[in-house]
PDB file of N, CA and C in Angstrom:
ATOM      1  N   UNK A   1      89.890 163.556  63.956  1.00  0.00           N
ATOM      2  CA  UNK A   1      89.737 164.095  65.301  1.00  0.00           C
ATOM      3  C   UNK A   1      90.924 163.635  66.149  1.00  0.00           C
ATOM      4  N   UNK A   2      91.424 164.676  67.353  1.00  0.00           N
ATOM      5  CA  UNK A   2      92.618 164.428  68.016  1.00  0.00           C
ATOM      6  C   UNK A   2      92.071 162.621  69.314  1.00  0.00           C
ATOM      7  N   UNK A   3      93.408 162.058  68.934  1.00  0.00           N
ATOM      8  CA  UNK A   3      92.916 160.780  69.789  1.00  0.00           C
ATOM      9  C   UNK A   3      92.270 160.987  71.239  1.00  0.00           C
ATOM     10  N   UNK A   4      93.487 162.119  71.944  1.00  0.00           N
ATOM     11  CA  UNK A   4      92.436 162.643  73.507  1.00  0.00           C
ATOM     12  C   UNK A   4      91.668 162.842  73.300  1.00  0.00           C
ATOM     13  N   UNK A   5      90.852 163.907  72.702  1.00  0.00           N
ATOM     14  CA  UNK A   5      89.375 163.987  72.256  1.00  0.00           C
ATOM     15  C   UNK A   5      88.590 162.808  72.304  1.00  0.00           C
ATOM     16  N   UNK A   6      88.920 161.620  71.082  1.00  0.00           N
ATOM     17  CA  UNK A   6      87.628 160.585  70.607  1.00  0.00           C
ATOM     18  C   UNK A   6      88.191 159.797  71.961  1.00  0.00           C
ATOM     19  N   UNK A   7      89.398 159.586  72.716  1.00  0.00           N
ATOM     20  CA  UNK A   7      88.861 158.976  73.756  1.00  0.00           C
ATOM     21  C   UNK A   7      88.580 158.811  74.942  1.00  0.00           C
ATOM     22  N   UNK A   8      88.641 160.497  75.559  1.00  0.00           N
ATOM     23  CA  UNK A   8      88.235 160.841  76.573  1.00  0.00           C
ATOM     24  C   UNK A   8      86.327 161.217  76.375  1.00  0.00           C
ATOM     25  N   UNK A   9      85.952 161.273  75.307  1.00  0.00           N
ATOM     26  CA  UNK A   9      84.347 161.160  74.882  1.00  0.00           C
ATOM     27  C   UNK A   9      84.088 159.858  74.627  1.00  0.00           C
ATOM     28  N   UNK A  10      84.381 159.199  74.111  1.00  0.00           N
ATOM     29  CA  UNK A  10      84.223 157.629  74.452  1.00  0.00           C
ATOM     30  C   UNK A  10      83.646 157.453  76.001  1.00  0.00           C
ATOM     31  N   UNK A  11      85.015 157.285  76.755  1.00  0.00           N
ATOM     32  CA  UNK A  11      85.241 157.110  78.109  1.00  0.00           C
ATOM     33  C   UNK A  11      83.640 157.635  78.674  1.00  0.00           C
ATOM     34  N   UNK A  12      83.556 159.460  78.510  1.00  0.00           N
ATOM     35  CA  UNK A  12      82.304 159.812  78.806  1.00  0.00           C
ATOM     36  C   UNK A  12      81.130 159.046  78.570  1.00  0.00           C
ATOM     37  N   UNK A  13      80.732 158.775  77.320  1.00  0.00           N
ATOM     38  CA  UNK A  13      79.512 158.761  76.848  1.00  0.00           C
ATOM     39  C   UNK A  13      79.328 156.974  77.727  1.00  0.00           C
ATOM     40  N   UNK A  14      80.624 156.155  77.417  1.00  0.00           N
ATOM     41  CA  UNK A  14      79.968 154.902  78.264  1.00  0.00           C
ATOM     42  C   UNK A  14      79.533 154.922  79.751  1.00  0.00           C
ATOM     43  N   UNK A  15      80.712 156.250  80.616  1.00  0.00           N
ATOM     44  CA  UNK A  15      80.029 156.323  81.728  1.00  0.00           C
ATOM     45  C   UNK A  15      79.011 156.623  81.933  1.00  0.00           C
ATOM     46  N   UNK A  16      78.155 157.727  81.108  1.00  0.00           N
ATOM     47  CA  UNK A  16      77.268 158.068  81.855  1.00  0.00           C
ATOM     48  C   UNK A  16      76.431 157.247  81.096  1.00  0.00           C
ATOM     49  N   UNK A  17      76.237 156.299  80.288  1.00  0.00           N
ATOM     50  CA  UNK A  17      75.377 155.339  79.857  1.00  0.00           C
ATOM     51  C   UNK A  17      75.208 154.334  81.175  1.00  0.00           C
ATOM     52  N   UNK A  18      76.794 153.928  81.637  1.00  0.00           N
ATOM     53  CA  UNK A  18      76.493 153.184  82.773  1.00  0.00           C
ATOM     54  C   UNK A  18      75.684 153.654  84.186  1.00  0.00           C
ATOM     55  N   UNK A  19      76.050 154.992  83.838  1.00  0.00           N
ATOM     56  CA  UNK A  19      75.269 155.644  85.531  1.00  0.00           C
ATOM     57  C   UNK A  19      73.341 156.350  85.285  1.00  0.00           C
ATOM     58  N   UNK A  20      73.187 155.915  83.970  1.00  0.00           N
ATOM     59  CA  UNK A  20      71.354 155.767  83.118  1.00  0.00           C
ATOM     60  C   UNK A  20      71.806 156.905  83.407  1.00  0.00           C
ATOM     61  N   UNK A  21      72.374 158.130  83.158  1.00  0.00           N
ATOM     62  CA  UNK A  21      71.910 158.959  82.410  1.00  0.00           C
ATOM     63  C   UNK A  21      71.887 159.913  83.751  1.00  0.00           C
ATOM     64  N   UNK A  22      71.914 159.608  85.242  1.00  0.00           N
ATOM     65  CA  UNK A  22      71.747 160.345  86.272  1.00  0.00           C
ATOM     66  C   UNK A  22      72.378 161.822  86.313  1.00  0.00           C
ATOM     67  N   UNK A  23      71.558 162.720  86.518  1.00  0.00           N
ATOM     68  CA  UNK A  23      72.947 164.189  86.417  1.00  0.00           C
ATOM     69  C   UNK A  23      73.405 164.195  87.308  1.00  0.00           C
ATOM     70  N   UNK A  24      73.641 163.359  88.458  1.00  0.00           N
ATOM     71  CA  UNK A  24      73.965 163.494  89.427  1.00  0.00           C
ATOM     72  C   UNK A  24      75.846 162.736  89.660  1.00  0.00           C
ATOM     73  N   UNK A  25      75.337 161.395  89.451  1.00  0.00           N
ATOM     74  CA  UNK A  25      76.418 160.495  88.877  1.00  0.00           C
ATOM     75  C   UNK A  25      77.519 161.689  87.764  1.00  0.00           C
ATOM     76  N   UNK A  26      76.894 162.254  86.429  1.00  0.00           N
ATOM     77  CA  UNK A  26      77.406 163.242  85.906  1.00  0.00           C
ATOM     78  C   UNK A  26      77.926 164.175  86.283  1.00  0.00           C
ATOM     79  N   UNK A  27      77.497 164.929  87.017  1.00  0.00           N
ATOM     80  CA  UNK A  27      78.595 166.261  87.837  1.00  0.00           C
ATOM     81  C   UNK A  27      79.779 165.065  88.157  1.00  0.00           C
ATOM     82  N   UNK A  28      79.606 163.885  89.364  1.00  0.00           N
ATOM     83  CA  UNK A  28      80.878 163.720  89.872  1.00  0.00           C
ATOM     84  C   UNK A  28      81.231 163.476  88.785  1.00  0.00           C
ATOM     85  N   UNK A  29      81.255 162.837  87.875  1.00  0.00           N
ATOM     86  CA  UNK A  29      82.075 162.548  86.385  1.00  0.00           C
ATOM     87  C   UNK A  29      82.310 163.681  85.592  1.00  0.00           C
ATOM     88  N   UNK A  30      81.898 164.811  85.355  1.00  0.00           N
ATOM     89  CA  UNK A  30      82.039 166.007  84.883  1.00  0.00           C
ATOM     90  C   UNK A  30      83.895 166.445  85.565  1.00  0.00           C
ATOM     91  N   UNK A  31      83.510 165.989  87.413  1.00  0.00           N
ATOM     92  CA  UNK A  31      84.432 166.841  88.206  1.00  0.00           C
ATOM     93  C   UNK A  31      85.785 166.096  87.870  1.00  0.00           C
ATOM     94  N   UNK A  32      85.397 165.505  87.899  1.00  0.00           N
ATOM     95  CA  UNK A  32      86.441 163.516  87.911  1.00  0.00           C
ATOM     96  C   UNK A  32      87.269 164.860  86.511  1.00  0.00           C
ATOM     97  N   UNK A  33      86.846 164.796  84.941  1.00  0.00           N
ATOM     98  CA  UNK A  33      87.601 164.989  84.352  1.00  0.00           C
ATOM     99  C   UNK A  33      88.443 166.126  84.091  1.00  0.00           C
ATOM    100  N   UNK A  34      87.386 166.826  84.821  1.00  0.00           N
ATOM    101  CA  UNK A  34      87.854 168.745  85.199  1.00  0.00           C
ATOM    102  C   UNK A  34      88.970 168.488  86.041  1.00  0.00           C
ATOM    103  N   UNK A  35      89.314 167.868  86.820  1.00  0.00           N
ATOM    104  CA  UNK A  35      90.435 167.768  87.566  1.00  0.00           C
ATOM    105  C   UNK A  35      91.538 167.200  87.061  1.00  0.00           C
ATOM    106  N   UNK A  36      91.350 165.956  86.148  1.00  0.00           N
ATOM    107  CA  UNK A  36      92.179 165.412  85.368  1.00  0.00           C
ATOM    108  C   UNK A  36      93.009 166.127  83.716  1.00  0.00           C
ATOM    109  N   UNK A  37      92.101 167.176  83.937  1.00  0.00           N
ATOM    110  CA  UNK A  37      92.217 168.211  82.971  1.00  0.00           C
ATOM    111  C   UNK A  37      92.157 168.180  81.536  1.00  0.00           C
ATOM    112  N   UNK A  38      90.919 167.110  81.214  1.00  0.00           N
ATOM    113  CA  UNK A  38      90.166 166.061  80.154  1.00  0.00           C
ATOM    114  C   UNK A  38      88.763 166.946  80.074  1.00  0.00           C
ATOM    115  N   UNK A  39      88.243 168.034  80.764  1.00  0.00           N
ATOM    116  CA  UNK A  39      87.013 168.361  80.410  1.00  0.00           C
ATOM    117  C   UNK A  39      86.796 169.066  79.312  1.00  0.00           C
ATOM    118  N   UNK A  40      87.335 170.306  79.009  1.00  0.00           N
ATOM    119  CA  UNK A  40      87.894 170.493  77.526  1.00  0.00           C
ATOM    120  C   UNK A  40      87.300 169.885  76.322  1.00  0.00           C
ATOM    121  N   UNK A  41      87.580 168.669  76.153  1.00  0.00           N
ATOM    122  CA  UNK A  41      87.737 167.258  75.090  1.00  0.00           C
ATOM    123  C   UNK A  41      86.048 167.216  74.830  1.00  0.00           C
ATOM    124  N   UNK A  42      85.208 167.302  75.845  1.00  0.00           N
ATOM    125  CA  UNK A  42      83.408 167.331  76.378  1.00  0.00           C
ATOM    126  C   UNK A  42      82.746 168.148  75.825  1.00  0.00           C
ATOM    127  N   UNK A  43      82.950 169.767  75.486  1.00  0.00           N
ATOM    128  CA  UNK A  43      82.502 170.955  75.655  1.00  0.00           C
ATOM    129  C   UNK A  43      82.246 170.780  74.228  1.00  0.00           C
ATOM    130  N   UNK A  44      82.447 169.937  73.330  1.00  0.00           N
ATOM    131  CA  UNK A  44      81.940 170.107  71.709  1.00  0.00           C
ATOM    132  C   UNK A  44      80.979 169.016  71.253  1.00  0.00           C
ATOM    133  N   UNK A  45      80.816 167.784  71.966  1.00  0.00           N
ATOM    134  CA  UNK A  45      79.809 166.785  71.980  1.00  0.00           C
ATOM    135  C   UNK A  45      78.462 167.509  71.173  1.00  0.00           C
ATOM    136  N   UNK A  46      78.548 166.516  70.274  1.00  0.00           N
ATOM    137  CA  UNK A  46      76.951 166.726  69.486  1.00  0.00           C
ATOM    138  C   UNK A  46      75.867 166.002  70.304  1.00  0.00           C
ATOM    139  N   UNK A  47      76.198 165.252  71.405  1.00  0.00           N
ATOM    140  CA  UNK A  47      74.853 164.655  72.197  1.00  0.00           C
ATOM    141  C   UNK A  47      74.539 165.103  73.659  1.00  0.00           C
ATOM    142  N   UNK A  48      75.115 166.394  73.909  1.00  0.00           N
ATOM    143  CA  UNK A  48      75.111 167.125  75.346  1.00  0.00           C
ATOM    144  C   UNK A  48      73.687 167.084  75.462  1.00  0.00           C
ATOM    145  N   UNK A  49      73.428 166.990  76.901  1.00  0.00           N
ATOM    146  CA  UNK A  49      72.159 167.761  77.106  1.00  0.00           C
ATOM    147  C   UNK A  49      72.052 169.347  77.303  1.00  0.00           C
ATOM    148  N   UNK A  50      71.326 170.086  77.956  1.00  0.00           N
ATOM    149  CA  UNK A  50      71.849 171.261  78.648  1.00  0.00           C
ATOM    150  C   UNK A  50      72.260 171.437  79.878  1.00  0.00           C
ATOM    151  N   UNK A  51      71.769 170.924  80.351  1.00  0.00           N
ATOM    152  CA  UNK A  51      72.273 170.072  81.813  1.00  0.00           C
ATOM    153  C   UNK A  51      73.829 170.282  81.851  1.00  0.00           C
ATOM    154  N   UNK A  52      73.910 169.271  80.488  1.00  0.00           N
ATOM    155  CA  UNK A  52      75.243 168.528  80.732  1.00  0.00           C
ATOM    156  C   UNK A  52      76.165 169.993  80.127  1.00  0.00           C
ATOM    157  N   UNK A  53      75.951 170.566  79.347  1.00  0.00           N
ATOM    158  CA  UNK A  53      76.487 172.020  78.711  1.00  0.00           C
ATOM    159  C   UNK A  53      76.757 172.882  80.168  1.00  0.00           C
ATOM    160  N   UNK A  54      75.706 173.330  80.563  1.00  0.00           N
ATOM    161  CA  UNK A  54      75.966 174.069  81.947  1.00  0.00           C
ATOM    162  C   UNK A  54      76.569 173.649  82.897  1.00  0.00           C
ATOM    163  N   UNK A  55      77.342 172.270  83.261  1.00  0.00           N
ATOM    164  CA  UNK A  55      77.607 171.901  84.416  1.00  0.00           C
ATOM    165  C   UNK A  55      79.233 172.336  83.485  1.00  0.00           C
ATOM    166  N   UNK A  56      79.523 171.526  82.549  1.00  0.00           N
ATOM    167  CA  UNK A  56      80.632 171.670  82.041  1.00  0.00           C
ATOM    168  C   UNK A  56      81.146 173.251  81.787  1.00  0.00           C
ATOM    169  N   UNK A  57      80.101 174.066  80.929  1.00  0.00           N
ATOM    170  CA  UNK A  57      80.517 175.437  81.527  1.00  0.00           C
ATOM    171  C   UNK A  57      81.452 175.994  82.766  1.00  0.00           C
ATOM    172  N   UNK A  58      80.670 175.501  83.540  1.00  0.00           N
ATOM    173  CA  UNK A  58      80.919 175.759  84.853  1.00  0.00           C
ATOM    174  C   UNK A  58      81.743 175.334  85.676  1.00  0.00           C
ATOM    175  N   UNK A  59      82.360 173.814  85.461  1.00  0.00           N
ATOM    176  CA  UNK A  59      83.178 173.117  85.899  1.00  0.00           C
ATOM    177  C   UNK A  59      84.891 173.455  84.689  1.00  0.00           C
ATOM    178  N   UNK A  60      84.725 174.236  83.649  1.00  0.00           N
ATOM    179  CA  UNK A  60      85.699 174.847  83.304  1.00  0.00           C
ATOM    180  C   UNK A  60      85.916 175.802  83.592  1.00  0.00           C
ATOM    181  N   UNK A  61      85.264 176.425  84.124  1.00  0.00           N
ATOM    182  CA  UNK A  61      85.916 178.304  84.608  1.00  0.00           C
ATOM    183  C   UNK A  61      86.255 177.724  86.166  1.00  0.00           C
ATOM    184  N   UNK A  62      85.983 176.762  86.671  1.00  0.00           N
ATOM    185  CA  UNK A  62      86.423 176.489  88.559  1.00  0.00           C
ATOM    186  C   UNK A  62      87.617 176.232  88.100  1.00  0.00           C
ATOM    187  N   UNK A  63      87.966 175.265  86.909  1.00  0.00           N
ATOM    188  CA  UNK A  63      88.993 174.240  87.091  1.00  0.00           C
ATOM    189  C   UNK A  63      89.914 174.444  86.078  1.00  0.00           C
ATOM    190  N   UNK A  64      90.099 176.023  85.375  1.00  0.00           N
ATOM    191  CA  UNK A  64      90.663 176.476  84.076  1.00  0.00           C
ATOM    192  C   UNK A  64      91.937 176.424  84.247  1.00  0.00           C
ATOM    193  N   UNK A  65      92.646 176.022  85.601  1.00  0.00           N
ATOM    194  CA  UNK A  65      94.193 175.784  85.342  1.00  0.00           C
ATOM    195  C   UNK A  65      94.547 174.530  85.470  1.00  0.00           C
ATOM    196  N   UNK A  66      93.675 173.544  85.396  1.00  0.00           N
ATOM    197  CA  UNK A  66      94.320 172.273  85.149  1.00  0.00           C
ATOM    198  C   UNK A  66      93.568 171.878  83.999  1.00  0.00           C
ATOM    199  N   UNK A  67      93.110 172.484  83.086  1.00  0.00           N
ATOM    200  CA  UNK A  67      93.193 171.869  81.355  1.00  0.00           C
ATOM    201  C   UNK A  67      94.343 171.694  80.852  1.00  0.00           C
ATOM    202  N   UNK A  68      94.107 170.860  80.308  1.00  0.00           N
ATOM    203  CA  UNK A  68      95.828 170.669  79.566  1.00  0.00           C
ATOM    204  C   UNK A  68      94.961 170.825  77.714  1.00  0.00           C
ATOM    205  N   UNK A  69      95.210 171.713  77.206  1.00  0.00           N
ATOM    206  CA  UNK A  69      94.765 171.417  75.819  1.00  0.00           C
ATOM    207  C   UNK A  69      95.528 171.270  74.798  1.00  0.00           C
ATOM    208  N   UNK A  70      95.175 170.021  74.381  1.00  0.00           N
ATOM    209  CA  UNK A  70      96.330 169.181  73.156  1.00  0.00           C
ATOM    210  C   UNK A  70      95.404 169.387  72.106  1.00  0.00           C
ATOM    211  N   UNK A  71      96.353 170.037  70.769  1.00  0.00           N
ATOM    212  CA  UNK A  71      96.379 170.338  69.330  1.00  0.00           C
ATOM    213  C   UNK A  71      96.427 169.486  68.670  1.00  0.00           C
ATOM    214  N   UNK A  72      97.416 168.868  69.370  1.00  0.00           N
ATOM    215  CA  UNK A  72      98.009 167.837  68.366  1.00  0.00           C
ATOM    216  C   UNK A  72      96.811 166.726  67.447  1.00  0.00           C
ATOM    217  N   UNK A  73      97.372 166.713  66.346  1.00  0.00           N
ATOM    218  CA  UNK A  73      96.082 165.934  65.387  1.00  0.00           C
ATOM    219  C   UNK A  73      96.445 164.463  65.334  1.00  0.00           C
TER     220      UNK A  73
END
């Protein structure tokens, strides 16, 4: 797996462990990476909720010109 990938999902999964799981805490962290143009890296997670699927949906079509998507392996 590409390193941005395993460690911008890393990064995720401890935040929102730290914020219990709140969807709320999550959107701003959703937005946080949509802007940083790291949300991308999220959208394939085997432990999404739906929640968490639909916000990210959604926070990629607002924020589809600042993805940066790296190939590289």
């Amino acid at each position: 797996m590409n390193v941005v990938i395993e460690r911008s999902q890393r990064k995720y999964r401890n935040a929102r462990e730290s914020a219990c799981y709140s969807i709320f805490d999550i959107e701003s962290l959703l937005k946080t990476f949509a802007k940083e143009g790291l949300l991308w890296c999220l959208q394939d997670m085997f432990d999404l909720t739906e929640a968490e699927k639909i916000l990210i949906g959604h926070y990629l079509l607002k924020h589809r010109e600042l993805q940066v998507y790296d190939n590289a392996s």
